[in-house]
Protein backbone atom coordinates (compact mmCIF):
# COMPACT_ATOMS: atom_id res chain seq x y z
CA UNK A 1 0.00 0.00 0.00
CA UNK A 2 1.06 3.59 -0.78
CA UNK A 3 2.81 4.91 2.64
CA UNK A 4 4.13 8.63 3.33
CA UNK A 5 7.91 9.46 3.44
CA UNK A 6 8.50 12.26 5.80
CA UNK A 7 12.34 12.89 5.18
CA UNK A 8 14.69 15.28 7.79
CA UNK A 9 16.36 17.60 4.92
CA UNK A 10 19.99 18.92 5.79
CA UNK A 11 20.77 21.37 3.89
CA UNK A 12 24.61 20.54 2.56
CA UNK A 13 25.40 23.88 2.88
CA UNK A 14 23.44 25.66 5.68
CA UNK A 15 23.34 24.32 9.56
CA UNK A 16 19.80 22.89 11.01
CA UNK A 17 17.81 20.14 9.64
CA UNK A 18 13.73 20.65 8.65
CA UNK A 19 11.19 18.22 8.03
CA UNK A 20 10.12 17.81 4.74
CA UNK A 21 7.24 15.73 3.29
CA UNK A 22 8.62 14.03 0.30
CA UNK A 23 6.03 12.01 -1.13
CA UNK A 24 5.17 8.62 -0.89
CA UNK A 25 6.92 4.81 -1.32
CA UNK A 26 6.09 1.80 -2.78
CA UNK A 27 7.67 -1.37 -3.00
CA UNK A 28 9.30 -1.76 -5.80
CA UNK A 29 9.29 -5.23 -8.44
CA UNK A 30 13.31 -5.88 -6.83
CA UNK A 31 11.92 -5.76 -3.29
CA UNK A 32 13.49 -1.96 -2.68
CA UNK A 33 11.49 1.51 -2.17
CA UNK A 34 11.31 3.70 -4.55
CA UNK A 35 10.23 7.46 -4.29
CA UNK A 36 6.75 8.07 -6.02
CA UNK A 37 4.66 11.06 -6.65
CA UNK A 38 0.98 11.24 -5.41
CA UNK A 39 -1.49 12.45 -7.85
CA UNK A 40 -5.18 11.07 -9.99
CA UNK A 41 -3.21 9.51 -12.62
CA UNK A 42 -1.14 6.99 -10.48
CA UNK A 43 2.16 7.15 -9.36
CA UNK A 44 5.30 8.68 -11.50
CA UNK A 45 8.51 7.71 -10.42
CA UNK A 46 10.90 9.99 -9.31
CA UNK A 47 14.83 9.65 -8.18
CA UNK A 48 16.41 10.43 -5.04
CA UNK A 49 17.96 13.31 -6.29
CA UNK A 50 14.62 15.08 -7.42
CA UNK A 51 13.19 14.05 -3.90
CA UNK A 52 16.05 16.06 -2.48
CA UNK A 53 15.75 19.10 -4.63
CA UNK A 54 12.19 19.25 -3.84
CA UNK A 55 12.68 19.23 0.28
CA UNK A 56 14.93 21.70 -0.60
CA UNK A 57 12.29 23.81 -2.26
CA UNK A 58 13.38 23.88 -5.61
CA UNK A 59 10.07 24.20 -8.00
CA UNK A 60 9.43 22.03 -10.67
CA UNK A 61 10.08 23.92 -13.32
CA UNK A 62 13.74 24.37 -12.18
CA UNK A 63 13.84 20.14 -11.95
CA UNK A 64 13.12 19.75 -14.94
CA UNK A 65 15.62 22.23 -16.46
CA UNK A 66 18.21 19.91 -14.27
CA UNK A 67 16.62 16.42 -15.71
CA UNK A 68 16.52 18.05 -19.44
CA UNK A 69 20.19 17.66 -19.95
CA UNK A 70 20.60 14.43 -18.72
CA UNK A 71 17.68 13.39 -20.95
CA UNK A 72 16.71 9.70 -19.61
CA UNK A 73 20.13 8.95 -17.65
CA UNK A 74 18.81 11.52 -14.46
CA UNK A 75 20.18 9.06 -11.77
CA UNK A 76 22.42 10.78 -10.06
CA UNK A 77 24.08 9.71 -6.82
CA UNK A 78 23.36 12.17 -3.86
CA UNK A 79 25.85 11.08 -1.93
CA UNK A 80 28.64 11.24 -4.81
CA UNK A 81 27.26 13.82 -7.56
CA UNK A 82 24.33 16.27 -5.71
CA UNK A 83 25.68 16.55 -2.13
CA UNK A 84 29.03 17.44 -2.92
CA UNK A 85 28.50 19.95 -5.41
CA UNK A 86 26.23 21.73 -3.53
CA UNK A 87 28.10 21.39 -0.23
CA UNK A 88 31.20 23.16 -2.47
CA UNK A 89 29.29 25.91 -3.88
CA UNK A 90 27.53 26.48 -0.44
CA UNK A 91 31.05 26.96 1.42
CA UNK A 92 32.71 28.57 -1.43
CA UNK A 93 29.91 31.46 -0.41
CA UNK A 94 27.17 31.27 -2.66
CA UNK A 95 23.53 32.03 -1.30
CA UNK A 96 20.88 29.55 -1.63
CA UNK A 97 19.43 31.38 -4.87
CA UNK A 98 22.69 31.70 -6.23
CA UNK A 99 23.37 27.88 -5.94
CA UNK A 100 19.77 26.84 -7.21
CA UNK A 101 20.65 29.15 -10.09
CA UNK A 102 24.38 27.81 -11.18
CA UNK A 103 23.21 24.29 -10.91
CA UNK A 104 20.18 24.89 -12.89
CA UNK A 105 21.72 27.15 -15.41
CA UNK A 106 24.45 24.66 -15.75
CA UNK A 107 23.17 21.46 -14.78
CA UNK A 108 26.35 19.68 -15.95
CA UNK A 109 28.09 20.98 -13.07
CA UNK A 110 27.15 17.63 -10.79
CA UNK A 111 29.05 15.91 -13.26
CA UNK A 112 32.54 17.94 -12.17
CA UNK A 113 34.15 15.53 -9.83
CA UNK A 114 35.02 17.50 -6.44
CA UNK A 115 38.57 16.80 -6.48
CA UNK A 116 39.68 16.73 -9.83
CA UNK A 117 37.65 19.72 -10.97
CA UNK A 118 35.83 21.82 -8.83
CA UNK A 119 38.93 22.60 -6.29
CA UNK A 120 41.21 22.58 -8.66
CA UNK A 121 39.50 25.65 -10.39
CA UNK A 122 38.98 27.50 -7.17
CA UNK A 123 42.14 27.25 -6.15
CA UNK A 124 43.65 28.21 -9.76
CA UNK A 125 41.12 31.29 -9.46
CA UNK A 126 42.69 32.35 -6.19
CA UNK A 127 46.31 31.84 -7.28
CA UNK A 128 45.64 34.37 -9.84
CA UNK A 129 44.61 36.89 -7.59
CA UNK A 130 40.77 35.94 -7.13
CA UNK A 131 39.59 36.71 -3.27
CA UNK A 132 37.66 33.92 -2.10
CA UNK A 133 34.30 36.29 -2.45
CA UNK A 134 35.45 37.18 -6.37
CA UNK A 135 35.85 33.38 -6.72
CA UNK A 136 32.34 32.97 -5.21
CA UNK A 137 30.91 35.67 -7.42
CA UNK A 138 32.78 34.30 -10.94
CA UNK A 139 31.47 30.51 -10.55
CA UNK A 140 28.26 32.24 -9.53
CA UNK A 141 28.05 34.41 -12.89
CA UNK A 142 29.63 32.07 -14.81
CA UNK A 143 29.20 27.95 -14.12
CA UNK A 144 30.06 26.72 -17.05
CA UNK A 145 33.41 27.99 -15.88
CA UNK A 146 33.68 24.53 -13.67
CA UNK A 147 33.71 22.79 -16.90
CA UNK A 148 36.75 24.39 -18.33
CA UNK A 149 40.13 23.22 -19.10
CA UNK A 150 42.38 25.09 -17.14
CA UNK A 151 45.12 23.82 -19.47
CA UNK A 152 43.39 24.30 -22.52
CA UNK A 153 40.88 27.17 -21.95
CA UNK A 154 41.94 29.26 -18.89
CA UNK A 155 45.65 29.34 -18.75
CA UNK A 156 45.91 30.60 -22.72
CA UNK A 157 43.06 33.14 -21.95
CA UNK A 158 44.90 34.61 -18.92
CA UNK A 159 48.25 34.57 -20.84
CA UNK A 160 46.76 36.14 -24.33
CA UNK A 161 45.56 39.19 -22.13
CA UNK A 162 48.77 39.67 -20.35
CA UNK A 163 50.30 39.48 -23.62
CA UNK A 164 47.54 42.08 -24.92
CA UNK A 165 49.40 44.23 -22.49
CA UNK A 166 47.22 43.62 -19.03
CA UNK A 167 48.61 43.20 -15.86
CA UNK A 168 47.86 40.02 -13.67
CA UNK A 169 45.95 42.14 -11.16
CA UNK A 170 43.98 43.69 -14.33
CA UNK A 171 43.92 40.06 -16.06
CA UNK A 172 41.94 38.77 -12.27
CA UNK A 173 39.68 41.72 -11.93
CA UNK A 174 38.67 41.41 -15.63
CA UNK A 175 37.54 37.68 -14.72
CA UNK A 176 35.85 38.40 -11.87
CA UNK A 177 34.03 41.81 -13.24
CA UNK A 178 33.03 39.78 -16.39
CA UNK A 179 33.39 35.81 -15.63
CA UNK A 180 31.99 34.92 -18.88
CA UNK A 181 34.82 36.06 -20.61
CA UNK A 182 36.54 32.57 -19.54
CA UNK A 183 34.28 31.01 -22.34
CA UNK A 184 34.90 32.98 -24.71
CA UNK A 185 36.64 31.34 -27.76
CA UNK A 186 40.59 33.08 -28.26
CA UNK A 187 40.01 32.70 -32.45
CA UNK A 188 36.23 33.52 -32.57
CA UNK A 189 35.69 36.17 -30.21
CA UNK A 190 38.82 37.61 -28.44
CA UNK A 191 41.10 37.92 -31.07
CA UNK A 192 38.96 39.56 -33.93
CA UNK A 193 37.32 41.98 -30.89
CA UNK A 194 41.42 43.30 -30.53
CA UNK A 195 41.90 43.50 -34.82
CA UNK A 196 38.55 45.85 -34.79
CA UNK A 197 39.36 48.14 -32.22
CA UNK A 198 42.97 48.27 -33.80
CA UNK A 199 41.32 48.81 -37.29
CA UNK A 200 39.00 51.61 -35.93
CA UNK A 201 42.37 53.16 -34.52
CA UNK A 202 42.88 52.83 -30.93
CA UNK A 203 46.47 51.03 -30.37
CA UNK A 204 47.20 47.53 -28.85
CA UNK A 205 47.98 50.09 -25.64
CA UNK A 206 44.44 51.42 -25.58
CA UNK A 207 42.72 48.15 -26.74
CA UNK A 208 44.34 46.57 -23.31
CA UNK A 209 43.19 49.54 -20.96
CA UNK A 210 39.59 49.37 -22.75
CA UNK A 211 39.19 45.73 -21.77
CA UNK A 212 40.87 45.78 -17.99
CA UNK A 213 38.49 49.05 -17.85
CA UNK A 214 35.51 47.11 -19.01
CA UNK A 215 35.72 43.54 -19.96
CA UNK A 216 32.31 43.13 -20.89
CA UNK A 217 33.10 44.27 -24.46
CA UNK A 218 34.59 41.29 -25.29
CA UNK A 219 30.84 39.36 -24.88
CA UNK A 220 29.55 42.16 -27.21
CA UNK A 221 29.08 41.12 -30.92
CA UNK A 222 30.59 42.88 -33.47
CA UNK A 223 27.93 42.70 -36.22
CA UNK A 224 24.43 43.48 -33.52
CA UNK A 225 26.02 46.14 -31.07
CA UNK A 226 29.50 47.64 -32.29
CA UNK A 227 29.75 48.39 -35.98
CA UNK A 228 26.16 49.31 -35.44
CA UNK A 229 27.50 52.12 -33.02
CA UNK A 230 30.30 53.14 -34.69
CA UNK A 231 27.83 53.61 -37.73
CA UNK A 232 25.66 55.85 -35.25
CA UNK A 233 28.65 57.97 -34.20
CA UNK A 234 29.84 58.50 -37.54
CA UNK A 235 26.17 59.41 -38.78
CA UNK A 236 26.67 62.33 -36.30
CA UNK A 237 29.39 63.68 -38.30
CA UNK A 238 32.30 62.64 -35.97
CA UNK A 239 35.36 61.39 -37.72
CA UNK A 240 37.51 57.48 -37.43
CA UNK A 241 39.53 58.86 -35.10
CA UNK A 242 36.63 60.79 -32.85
CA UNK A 243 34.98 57.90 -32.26
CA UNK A 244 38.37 55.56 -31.71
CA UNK A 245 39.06 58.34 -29.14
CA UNK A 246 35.46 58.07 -27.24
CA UNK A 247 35.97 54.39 -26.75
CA UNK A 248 39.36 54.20 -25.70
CA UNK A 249 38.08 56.78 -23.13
CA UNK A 250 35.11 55.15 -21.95
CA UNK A 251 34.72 51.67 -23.26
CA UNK A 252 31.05 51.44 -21.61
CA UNK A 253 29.65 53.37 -24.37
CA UNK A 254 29.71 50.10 -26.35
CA UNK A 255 27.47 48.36 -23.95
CA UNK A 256 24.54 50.84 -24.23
CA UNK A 257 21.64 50.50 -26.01
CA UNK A 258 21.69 52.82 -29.42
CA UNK A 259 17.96 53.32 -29.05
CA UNK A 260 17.23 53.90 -25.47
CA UNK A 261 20.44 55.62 -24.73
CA UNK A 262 22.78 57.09 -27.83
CA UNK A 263 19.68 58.29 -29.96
CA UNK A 264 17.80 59.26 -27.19
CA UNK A 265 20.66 61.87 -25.90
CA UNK A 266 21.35 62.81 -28.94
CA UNK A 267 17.43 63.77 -29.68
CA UNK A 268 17.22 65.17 -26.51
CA UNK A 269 20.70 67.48 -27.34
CA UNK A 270 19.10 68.83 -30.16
CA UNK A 271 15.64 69.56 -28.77
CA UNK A 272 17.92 71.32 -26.10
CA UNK A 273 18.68 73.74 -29.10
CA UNK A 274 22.21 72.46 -30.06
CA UNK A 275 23.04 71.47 -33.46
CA UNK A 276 24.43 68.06 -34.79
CA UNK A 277 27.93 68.72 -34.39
CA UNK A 278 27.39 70.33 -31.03
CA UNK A 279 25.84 67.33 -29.60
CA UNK A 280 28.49 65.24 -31.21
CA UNK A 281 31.52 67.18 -29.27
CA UNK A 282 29.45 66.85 -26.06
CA UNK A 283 29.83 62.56 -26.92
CA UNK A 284 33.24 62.86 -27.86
CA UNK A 285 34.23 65.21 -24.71
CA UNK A 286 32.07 63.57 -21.93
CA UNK A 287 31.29 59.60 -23.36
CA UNK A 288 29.79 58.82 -19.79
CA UNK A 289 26.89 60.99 -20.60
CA UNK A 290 25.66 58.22 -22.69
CA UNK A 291 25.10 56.43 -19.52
CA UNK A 292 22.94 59.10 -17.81
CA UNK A 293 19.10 58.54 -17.20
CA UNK A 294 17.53 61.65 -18.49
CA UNK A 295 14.51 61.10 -16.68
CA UNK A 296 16.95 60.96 -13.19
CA UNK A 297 19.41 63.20 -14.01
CA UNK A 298 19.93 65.11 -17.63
CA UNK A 299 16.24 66.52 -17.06
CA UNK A 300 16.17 67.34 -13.10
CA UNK A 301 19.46 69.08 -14.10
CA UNK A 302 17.65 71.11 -16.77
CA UNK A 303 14.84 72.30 -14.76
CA UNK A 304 16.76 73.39 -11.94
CA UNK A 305 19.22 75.53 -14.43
CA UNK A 306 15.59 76.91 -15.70
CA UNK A 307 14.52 77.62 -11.82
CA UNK A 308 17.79 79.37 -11.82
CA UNK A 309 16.66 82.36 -14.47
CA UNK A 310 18.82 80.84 -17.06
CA UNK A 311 17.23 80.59 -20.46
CA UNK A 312 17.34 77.50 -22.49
CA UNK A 313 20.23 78.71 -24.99
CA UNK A 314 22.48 79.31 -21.83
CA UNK A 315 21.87 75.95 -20.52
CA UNK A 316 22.56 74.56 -23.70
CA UNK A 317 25.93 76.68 -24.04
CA UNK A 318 27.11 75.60 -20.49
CA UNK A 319 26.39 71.86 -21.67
CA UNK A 320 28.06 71.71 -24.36
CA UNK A 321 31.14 74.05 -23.03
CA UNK A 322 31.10 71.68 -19.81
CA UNK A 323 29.18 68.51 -20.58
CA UNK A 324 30.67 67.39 -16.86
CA UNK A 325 28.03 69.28 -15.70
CA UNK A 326 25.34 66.55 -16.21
CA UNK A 327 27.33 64.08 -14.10
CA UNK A 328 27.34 66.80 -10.87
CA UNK A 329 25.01 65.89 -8.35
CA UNK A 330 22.20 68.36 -7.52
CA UNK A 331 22.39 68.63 -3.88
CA UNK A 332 26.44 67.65 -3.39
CA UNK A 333 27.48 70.57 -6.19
CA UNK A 334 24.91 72.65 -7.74
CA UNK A 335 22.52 73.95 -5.44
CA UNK A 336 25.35 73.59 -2.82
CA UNK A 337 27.61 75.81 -5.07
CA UNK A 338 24.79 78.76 -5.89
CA UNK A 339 24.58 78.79 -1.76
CA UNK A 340 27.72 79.32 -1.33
CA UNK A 341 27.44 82.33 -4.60
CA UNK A 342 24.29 83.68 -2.42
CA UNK A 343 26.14 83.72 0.77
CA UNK A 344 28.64 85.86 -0.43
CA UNK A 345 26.45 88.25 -1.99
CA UNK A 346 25.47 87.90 -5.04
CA UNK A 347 21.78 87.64 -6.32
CA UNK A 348 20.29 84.85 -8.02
CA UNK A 349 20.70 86.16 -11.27
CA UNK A 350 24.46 86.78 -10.41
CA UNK A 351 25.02 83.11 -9.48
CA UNK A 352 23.47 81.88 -12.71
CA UNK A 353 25.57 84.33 -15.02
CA UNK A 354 28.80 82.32 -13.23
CA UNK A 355 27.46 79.06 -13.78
CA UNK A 356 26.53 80.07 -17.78
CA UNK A 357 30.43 81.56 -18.29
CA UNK A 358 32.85 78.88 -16.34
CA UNK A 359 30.59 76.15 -15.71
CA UNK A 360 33.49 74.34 -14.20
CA UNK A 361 33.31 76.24 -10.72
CA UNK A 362 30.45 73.14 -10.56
CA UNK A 363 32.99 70.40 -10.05
């Protein structure tokens, strides 16, 4: 007869058991137990493995994910394959969410042996510089790391960017900023990434400094995000060389969307009443504009210049003269700054002709 299994769950890598109902048991044709679900249509098998996720509150949806890529082979050992793994990624100082998420994202990873694989890698991320927490963060954003070669895939990654001219310090912090760069293929991704930026003009010195400063480039593809915003940039009448110059300066600008942030800016530049080239300088001189939210800050900024009895063409000159500006925080600098104008004397109309003629006194 169908029974009830109430199991006591430890959690491998948390302290303090918790009672968990399972499901049920039947006898099985060999004489053992097996784990069965309850439900109208009769009972559906399931292994000890999927028992366990499920007292540890894993959904079903993630289960299957995990059971997908083993495909009809899903017996996996808890005591040699599902404990162990978890146990690692629980001490190495995961979360519970972040452990649910690398083994379902990667369900491969219970395959890694523990002592051949798993510490191995850890301990070849910390040698390079990795602290434990970086280490914790890089196998968290990037699983499919566990899998890798260090031989083959991670040792010739690490040594083509300190070839490219990065430090070891640079070479760690670029891993654990961007951890999928360890799967990134040297001949299909990598090394064409370095030819383009040397083709648009930056040299092999700049193209080294661009990727310590923000290694996510390399994930970016060349056809979908950065010829299509070089193509932008140069459609805004900036030369080769402008836009070489922008990116070597602030290699972000390649992550940001053209529509929601580039065109928007740019739009929003000219509404301000500067003209193409205007709004291209402001790019070229501050590239971390791109990045600003001009609901948050570019239009706040505006309206206060406004509520300052500037007119629109003066904010526009003192943007474009000091595009800086926009980055200045309203209460740390600006309204701190025409204070400090007011408590020395002048009017309000005083402070604002300062502001419109050496808008750096703002920084």
């Amino acid at each position: 007869p169908l029974g009830i299994v109430v199991a006591v769950a430890l959690s491998p890598w948390r302290s303090g058991p918790r009672l968990v109902l399972v499901r049920g048991f039947a006898p099985s044709a060999a004489g053992g137990t097996r784990v069965v679900r309850r439900g109208s249509s009769g009972s559906d098998a399931v292994t000890p493995a999927e028992a366990y996720f499920e007292s540890l509150g894993w959904s079903e949806d993630d289960i299957a994910k995990v059971k997908s890529c083993y495909r009809r082979r899903f017996h996996l050992s808890l005591e040699n394959h599902v404990k162990p793994v978890l146990t690692w990624l629980g001490d190495l100082g995961l979360s519970d969410a972040q452990v649910r998420k690398s083994v379902v994202g990667f369900p491969t990873l219970f395959t890694c042996s523990l002592e051949n694989t798993l510490r191995p890698k850890e301990q070849w991320l910390l040698d390079l510089g990795l602290e434990k927490s970086q280490v914790a963060k890089t196998i968290a954003g990037c699983p499919r790391i566990c899998s890798l070669s260090i031989e083959d895939n991670l040792k010739p990654l690490v040594q083509w960017l300190l070839d490219l001219g990065l430090e070891k310090s640079q070479v760690a912090k670029a891993i654990a900023r961007f951890p999928p760069i360890c799967g990134l293929s040297l001949e299909a991704n990598l090394k064409p990434l370095v030819q383009w930026l040397l083709d648009l003009g930056l040299d092999k010195s700049q193209v080294a400094k661009a990727i310590a400063r923000h290694p996510q480039i390399c994930g970016l593809s060349l056809e979908a995000n950065l010829k299509p915003l070089v193509q932008c940039l140069l459609g805004l009448d900036l030369n080769k060389s402008q836009v070489s110059k922008a990116i070597a300066r602030f290699p972000q600008i390649c992550s940001y969307s053209l529509e929601a942030n580039l065109k928007a800016l740019v739009q929003w530049l000219l509404d301000l009443g500067m003209d193409k080239p205007q709004a291209a300088k402001v790019i070229v001189r501050f590239p971390p504009i791109c990045g600003l939210s001009l609901e948050a800050s570019l239009k706040p900024l505006v309206q206060w210049m406004l509520d300052q009895g500037l007119d629109k063409s003066q904010v526009s000159k003192a943007i474009s003269s000091q595009p800086q500006i926009c980055s200045y925080s309203l209460e740390a600098n600006l309204k701190a700054l025409v204070q400090w104008l007011l408590d020395l004397g002048m009017d309000k109309p005083q402070a604002a002709k300062v502001i419109v003629r050496f808008p750096p006194i703002c920084g």
